[in-house]
PDB file of N, CA and C in Angstrom:
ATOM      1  N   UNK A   1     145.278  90.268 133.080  1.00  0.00           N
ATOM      2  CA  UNK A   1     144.845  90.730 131.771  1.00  0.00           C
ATOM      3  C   UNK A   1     143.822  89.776 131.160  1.00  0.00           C
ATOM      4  N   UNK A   2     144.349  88.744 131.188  1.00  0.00           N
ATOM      5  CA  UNK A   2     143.263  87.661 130.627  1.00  0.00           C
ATOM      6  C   UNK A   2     142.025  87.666 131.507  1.00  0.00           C
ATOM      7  N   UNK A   3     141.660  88.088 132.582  1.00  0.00           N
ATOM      8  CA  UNK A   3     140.599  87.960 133.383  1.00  0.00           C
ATOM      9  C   UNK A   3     139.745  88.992 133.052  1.00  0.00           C
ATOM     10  N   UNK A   4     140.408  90.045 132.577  1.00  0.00           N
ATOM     11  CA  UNK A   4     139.403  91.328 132.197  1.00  0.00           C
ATOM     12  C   UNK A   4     139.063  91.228 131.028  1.00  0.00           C
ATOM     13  N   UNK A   5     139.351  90.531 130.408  1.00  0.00           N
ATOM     14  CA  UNK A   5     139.307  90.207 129.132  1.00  0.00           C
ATOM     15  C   UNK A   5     138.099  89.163 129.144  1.00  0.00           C
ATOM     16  N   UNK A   6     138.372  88.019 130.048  1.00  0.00           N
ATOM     17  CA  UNK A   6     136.942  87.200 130.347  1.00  0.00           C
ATOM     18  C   UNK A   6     135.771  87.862 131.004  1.00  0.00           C
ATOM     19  N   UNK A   7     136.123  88.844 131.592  1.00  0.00           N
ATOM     20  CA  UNK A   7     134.856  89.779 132.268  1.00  0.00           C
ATOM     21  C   UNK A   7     134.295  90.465 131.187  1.00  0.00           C
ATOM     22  N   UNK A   8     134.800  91.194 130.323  1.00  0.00           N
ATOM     23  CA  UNK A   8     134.267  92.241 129.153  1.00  0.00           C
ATOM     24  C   UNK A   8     133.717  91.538 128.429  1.00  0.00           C
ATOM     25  N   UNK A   9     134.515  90.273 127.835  1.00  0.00           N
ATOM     26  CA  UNK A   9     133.528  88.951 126.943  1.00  0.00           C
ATOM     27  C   UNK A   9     131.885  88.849 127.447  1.00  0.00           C
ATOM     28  N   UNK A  10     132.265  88.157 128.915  1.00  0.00           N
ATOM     29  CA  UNK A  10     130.925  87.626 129.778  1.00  0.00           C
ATOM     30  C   UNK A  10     129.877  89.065 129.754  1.00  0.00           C
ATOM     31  N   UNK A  11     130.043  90.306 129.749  1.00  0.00           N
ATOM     32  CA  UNK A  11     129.336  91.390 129.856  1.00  0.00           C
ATOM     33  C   UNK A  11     128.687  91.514 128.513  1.00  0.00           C
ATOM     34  N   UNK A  12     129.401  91.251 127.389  1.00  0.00           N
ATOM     35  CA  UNK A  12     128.980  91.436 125.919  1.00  0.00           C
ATOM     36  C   UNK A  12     128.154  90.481 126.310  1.00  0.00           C
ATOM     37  N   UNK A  13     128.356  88.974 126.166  1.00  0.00           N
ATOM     38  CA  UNK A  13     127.567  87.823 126.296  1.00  0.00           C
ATOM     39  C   UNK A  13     126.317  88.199 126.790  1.00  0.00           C
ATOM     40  N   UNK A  14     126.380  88.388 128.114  1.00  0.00           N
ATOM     41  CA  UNK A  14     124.945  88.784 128.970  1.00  0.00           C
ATOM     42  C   UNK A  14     124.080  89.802 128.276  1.00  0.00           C
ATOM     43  N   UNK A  15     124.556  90.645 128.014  1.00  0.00           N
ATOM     44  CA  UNK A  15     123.956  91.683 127.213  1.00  0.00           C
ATOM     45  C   UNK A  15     123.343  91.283 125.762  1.00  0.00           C
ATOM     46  N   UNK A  16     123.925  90.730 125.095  1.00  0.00           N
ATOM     47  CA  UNK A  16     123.361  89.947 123.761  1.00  0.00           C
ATOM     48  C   UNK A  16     122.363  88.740 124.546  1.00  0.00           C
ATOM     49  N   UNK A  17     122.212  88.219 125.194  1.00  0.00           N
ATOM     50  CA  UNK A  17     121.444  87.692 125.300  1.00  0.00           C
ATOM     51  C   UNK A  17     119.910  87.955 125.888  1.00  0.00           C
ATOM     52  N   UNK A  18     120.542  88.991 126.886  1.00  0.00           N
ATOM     53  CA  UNK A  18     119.160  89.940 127.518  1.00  0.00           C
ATOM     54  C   UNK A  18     118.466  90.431 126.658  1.00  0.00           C
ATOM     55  N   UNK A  19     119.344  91.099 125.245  1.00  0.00           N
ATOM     56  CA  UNK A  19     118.514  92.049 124.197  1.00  0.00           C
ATOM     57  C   UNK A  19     117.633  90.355 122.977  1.00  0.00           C
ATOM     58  N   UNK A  20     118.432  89.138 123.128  1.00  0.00           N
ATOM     59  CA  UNK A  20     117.397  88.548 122.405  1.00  0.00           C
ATOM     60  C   UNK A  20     116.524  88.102 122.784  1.00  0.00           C
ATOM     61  N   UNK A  21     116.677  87.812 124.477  1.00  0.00           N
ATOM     62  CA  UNK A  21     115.147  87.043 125.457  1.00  0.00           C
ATOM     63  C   UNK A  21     114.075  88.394 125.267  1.00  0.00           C
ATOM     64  N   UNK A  22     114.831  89.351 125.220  1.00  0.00           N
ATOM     65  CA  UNK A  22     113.679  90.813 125.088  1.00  0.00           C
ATOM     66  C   UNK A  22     112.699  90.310 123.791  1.00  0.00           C
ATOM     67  N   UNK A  23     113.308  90.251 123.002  1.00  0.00           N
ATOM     68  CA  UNK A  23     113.051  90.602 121.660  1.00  0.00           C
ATOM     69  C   UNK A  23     111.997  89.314 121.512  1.00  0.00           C
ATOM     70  N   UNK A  24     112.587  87.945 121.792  1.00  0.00           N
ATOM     71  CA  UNK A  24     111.310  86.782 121.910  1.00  0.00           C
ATOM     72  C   UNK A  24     110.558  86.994 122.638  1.00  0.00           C
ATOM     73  N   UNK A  25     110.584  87.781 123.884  1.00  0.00           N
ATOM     74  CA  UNK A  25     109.377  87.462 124.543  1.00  0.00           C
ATOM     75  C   UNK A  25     108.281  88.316 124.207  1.00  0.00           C
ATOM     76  N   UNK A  26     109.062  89.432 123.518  1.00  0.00           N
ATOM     77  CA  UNK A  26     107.776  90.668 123.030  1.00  0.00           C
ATOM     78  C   UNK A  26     107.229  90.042 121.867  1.00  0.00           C
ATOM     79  N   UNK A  27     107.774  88.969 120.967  1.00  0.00           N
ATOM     80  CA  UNK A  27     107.365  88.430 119.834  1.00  0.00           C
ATOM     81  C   UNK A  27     106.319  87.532 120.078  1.00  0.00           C
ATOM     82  N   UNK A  28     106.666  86.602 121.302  1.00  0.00           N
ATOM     83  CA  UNK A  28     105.337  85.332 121.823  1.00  0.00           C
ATOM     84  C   UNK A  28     104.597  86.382 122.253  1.00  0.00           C
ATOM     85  N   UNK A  29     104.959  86.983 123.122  1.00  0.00           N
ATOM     86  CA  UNK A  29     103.557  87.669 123.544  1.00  0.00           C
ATOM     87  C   UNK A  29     101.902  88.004 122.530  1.00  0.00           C
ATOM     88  N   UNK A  30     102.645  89.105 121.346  1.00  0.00           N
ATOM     89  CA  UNK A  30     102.217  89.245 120.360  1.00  0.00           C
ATOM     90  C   UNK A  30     101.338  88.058 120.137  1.00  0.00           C
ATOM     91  N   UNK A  31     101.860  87.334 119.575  1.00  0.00           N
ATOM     92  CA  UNK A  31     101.282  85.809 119.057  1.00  0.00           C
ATOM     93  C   UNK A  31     100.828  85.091 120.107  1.00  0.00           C
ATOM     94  N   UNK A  32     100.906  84.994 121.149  1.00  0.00           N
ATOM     95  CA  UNK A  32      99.593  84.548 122.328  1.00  0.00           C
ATOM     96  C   UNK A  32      98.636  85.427 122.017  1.00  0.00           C
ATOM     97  N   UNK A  33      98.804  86.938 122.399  1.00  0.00           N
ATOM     98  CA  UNK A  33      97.268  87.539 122.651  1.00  0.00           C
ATOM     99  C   UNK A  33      96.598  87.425 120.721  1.00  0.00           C
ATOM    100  N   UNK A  34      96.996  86.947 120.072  1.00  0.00           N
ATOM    101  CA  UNK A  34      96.391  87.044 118.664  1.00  0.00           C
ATOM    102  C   UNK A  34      95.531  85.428 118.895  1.00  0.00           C
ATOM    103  N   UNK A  35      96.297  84.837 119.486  1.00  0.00           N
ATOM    104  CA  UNK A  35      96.005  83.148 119.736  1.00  0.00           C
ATOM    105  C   UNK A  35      94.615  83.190 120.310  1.00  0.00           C
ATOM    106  N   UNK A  36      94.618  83.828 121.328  1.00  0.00           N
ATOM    107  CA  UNK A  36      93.813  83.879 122.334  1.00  0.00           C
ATOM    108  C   UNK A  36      92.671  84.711 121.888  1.00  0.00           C
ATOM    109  N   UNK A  37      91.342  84.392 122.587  1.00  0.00           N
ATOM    110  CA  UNK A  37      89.992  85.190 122.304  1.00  0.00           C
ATOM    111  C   UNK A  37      90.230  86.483 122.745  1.00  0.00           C
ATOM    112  N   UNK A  38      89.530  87.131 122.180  1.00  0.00           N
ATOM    113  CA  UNK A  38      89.891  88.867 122.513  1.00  0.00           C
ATOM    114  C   UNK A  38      89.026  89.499 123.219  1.00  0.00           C
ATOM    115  N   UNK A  39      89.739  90.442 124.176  1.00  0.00           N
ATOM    116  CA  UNK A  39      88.590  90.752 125.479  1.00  0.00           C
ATOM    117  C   UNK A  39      87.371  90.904 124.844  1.00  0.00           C
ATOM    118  N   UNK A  40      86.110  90.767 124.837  1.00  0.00           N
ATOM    119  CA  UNK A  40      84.510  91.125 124.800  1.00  0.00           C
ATOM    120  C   UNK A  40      84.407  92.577 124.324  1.00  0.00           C
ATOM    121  N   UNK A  41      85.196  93.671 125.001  1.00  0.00           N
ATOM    122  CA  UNK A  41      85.152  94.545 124.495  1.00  0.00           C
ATOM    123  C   UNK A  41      85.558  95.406 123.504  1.00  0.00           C
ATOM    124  N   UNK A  42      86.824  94.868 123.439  1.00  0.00           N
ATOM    125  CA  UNK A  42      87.891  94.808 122.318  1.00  0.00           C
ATOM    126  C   UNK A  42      86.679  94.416 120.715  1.00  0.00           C
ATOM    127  N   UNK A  43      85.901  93.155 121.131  1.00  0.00           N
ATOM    128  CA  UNK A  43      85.568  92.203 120.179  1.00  0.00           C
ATOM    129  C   UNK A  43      84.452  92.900 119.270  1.00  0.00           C
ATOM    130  N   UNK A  44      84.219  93.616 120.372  1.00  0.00           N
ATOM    131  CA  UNK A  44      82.844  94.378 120.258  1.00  0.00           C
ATOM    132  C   UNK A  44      83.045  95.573 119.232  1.00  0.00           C
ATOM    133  N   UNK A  45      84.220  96.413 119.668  1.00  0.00           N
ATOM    134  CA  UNK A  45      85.166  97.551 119.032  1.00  0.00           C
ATOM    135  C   UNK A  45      85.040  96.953 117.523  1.00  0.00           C
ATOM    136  N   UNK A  46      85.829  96.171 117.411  1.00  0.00           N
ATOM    137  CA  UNK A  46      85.873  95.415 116.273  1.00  0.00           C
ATOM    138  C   UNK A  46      84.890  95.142 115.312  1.00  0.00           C
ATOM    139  N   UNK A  47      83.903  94.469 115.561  1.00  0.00           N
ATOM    140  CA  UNK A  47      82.567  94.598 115.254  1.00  0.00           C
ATOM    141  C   UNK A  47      82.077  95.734 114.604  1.00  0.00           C
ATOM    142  N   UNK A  48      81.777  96.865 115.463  1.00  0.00           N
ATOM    143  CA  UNK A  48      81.308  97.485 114.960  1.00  0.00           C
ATOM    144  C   UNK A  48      82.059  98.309 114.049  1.00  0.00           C
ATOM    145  N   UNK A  49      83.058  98.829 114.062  1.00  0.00           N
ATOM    146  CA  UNK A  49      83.962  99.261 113.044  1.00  0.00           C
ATOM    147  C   UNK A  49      83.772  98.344 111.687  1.00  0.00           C
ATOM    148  N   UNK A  50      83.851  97.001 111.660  1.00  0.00           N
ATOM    149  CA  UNK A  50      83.613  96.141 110.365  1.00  0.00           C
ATOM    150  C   UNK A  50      82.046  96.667 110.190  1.00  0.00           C
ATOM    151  N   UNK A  51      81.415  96.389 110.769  1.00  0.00           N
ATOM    152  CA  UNK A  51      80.167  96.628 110.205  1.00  0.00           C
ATOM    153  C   UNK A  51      80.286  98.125 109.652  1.00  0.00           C
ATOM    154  N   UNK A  52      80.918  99.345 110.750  1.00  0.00           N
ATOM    155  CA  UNK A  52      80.793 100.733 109.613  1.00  0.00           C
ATOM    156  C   UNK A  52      81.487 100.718 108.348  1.00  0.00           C
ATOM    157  N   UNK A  53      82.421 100.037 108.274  1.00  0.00           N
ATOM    158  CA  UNK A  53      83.003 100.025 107.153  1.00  0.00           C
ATOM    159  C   UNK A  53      82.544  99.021 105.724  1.00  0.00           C
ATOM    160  N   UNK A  54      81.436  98.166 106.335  1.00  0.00           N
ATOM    161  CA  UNK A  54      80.244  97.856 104.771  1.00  0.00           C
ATOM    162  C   UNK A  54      79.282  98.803 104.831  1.00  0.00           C
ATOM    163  N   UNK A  55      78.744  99.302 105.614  1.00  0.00           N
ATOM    164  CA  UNK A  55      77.860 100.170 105.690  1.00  0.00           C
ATOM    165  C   UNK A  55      77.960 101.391 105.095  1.00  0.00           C
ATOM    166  N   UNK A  56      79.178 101.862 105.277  1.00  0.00           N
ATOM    167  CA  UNK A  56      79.904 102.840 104.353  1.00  0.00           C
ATOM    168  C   UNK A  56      80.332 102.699 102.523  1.00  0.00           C
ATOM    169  N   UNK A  57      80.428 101.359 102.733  1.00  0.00           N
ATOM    170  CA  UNK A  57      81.183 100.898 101.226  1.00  0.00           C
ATOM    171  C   UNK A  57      79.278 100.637 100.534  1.00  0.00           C
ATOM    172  N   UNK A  58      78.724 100.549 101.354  1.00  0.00           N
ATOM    173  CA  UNK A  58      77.245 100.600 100.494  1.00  0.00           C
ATOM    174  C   UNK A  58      76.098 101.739 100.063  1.00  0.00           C
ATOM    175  N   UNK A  59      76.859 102.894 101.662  1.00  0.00           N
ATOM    176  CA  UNK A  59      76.781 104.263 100.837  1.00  0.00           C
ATOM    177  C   UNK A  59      76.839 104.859  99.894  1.00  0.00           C
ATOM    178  N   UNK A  60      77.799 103.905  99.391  1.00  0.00           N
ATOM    179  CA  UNK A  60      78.806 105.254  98.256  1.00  0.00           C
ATOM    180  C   UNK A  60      79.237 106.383  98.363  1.00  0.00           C
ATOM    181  N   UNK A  61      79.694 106.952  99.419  1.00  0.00           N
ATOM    182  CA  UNK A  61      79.920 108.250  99.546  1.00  0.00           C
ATOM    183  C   UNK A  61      79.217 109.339 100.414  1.00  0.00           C
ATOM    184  N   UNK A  62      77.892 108.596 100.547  1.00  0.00           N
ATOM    185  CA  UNK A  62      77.054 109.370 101.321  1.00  0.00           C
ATOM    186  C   UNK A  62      77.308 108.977 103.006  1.00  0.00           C
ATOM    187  N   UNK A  63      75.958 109.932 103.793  1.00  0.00           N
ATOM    188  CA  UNK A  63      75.732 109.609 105.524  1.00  0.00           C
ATOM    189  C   UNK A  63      75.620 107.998 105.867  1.00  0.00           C
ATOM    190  N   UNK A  64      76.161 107.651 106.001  1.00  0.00           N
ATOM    191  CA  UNK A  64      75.591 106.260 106.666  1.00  0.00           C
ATOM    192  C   UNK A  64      74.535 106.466 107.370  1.00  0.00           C
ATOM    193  N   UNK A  65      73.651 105.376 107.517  1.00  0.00           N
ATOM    194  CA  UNK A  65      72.127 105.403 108.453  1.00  0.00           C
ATOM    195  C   UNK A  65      71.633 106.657 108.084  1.00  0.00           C
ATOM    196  N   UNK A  66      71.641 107.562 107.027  1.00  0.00           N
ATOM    197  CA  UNK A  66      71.110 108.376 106.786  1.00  0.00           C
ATOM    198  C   UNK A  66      69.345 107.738 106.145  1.00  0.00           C
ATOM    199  N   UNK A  67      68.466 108.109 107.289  1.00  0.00           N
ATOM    200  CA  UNK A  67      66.814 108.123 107.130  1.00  0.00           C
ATOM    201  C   UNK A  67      66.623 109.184 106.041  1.00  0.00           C
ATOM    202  N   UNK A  68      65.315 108.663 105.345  1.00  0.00           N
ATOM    203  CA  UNK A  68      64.097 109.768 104.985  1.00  0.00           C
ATOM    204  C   UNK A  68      64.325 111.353 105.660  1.00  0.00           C
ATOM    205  N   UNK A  69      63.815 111.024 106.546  1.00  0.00           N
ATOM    206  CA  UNK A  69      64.171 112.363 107.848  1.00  0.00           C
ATOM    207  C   UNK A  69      65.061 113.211 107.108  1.00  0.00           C
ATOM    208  N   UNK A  70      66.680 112.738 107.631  1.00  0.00           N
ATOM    209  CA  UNK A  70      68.019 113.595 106.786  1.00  0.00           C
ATOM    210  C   UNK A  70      67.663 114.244 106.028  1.00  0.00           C
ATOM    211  N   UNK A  71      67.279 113.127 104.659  1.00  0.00           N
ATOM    212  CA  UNK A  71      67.482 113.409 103.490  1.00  0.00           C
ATOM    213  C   UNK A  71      66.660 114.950 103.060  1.00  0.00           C
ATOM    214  N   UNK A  72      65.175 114.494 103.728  1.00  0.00           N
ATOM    215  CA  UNK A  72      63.951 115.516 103.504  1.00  0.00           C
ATOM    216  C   UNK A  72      64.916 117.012 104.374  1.00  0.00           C
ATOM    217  N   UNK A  73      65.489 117.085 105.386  1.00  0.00           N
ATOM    218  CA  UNK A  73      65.948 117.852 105.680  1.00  0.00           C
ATOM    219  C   UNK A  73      67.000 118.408 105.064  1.00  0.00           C
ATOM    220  N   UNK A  74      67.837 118.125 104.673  1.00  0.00           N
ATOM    221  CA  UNK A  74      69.205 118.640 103.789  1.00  0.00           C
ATOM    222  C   UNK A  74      68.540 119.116 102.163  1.00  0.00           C
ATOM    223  N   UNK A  75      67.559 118.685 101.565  1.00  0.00           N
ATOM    224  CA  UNK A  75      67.133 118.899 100.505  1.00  0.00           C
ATOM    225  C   UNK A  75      65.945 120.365 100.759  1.00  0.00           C
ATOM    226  N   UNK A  76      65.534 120.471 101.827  1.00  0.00           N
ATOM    227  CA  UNK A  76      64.977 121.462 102.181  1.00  0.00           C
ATOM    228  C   UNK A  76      66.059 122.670 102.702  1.00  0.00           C
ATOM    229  N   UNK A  77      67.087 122.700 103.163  1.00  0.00           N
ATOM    230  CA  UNK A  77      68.130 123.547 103.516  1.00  0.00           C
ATOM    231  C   UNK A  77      68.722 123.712 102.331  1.00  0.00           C
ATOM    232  N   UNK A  78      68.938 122.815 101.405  1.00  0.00           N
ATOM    233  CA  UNK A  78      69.369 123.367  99.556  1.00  0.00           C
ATOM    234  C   UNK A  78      68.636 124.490  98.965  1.00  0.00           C
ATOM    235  N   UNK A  79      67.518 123.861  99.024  1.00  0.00           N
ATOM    236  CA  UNK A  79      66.244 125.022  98.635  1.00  0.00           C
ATOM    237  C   UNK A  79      66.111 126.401  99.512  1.00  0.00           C
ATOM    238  N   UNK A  80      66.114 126.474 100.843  1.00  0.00           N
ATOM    239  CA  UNK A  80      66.820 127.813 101.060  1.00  0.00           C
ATOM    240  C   UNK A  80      67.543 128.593 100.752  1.00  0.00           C
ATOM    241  N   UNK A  81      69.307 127.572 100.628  1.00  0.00           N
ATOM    242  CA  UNK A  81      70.357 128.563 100.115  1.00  0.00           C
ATOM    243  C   UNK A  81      70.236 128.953  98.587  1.00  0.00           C
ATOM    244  N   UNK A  82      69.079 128.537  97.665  1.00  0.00           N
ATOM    245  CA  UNK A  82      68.958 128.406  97.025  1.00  0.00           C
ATOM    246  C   UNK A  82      68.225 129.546  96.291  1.00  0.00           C
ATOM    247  N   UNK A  83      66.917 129.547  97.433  1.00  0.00           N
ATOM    248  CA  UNK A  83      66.197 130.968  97.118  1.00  0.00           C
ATOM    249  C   UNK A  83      66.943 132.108  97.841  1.00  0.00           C
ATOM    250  N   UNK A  84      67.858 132.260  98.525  1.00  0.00           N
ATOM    251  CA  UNK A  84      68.944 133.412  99.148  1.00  0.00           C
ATOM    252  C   UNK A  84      69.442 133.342  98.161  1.00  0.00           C
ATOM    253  N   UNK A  85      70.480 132.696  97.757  1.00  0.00           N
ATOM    254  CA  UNK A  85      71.440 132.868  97.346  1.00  0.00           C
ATOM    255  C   UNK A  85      71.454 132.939  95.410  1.00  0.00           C
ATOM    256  N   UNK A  86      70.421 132.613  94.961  1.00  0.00           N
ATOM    257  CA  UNK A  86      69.827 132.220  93.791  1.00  0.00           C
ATOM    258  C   UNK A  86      70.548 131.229  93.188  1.00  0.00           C
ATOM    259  N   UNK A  87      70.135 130.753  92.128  1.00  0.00           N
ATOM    260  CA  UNK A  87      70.156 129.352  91.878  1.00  0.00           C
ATOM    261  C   UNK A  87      71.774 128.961  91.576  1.00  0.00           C
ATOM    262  N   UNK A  88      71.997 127.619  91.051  1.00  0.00           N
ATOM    263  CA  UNK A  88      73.347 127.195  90.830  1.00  0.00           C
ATOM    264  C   UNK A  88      74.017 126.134  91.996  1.00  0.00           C
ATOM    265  N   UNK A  89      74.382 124.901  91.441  1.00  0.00           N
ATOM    266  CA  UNK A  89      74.930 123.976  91.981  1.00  0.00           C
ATOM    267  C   UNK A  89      75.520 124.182  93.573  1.00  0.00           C
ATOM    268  N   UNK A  90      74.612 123.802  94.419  1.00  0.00           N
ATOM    269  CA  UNK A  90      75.137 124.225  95.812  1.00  0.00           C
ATOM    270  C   UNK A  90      76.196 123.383  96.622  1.00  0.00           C
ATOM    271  N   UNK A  91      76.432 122.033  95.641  1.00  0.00           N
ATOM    272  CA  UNK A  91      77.016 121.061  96.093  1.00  0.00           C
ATOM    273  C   UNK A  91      78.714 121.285  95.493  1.00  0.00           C
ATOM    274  N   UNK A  92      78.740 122.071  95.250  1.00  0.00           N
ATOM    275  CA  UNK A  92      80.065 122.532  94.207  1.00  0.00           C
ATOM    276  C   UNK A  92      80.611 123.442  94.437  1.00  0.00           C
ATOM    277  N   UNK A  93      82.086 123.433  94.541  1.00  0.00           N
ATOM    278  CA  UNK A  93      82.637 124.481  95.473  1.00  0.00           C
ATOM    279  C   UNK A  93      83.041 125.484  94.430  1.00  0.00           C
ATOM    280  N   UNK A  94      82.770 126.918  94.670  1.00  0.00           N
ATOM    281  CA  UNK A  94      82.470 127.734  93.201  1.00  0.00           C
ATOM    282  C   UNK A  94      84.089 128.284  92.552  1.00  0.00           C
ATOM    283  N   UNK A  95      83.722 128.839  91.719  1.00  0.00           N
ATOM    284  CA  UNK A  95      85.263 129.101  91.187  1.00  0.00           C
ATOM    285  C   UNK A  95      85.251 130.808  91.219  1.00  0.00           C
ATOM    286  N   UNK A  96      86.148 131.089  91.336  1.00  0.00           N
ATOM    287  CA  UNK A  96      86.792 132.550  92.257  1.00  0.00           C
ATOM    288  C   UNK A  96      87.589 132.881  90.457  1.00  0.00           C
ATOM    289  N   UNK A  97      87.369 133.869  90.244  1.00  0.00           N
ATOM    290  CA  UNK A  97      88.212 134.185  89.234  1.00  0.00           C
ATOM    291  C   UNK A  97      88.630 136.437  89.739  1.00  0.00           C
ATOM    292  N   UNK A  98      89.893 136.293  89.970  1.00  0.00           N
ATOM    293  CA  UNK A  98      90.386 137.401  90.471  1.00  0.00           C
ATOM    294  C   UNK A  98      90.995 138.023  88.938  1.00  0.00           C
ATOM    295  N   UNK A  99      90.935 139.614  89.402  1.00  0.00           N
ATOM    296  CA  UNK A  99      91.869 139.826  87.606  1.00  0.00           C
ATOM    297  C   UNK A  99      92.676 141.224  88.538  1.00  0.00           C
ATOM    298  N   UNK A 100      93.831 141.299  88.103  1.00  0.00           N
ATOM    299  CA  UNK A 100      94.540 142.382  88.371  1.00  0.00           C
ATOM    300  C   UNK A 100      94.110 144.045  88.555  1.00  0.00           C
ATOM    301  N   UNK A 101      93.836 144.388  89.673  1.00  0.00           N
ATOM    302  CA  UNK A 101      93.392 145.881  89.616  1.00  0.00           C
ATOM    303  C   UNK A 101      94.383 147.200  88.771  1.00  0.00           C
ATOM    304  N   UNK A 102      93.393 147.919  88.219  1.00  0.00           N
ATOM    305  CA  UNK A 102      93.999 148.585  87.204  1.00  0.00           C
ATOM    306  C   UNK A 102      95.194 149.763  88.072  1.00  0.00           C
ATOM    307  N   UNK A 103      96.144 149.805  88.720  1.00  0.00           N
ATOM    308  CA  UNK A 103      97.028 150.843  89.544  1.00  0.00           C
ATOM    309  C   UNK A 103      97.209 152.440  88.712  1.00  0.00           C
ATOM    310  N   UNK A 104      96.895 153.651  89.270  1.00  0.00           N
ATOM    311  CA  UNK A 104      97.124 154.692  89.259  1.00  0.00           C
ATOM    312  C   UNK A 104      98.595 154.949  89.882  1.00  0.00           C
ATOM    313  N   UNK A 105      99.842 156.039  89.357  1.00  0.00           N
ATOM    314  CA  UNK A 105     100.657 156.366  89.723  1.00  0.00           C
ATOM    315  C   UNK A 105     100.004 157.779  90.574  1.00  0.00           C
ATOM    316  N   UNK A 106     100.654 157.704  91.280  1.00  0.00           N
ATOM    317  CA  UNK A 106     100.358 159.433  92.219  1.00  0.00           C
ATOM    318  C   UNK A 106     101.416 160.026  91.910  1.00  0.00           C
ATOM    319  N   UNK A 107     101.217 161.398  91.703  1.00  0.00           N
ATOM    320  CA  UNK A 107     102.797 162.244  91.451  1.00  0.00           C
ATOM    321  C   UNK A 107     102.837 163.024  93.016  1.00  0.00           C
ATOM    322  N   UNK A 108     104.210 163.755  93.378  1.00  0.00           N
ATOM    323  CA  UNK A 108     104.681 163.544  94.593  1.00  0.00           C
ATOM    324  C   UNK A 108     104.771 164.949  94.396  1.00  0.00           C
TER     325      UNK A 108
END
């Protein structure tokens, strides 16, 4: 009795310890590859994402790297939908106003 009793202990034991060497080694790991220089390409990824994201924050809202070009183009496609469609804020999503249709009863 006492021996199975030292076996079930030693099994808990092993097991608590496997799940905390797990748990440190996924933690150093982490914190090496942060330690360490980051692949070239990775670095690169990085990079440029920071850079879109001032590039964007200096937009304001608009295309990034949006040229002359764009601009002259999208302002000329306004003026189309503009003379189709006649005038009024094209940048503005319009407002829909529905009203209840007047219903007729039918007699049977």
């Amino acid at each position: 009795m006492a021996l199975h009793k030292l076996f079930r202990l030693s099994s808990l034991f092993r097991s608590a310890v496997s799940l905390t060497l797990r748990r440190n080694v996924g933690l150093s790991a982490v914190l090496f590859n942060r330690a360490k220089d980051l692949d070239p390409i990775q670095k690169l990824f990085l990079d440029k994402i920071r850079d879109y994201s001032t590039k964007s924050k200096a937009a304001a809202g608009g295309i990034v790297d949006a040229g002359p070009s764009y601009e002259k183009g999208v302002s000329e496609e306004i003026t189309k939908l503009q003379r189709l469609y006649g005038t009024g804020d094209l940048t503005k999503f319009p407002d829909f106003k529905f009203t209840e249709p007047q219903l007729q009863e039918v007699a049977k």
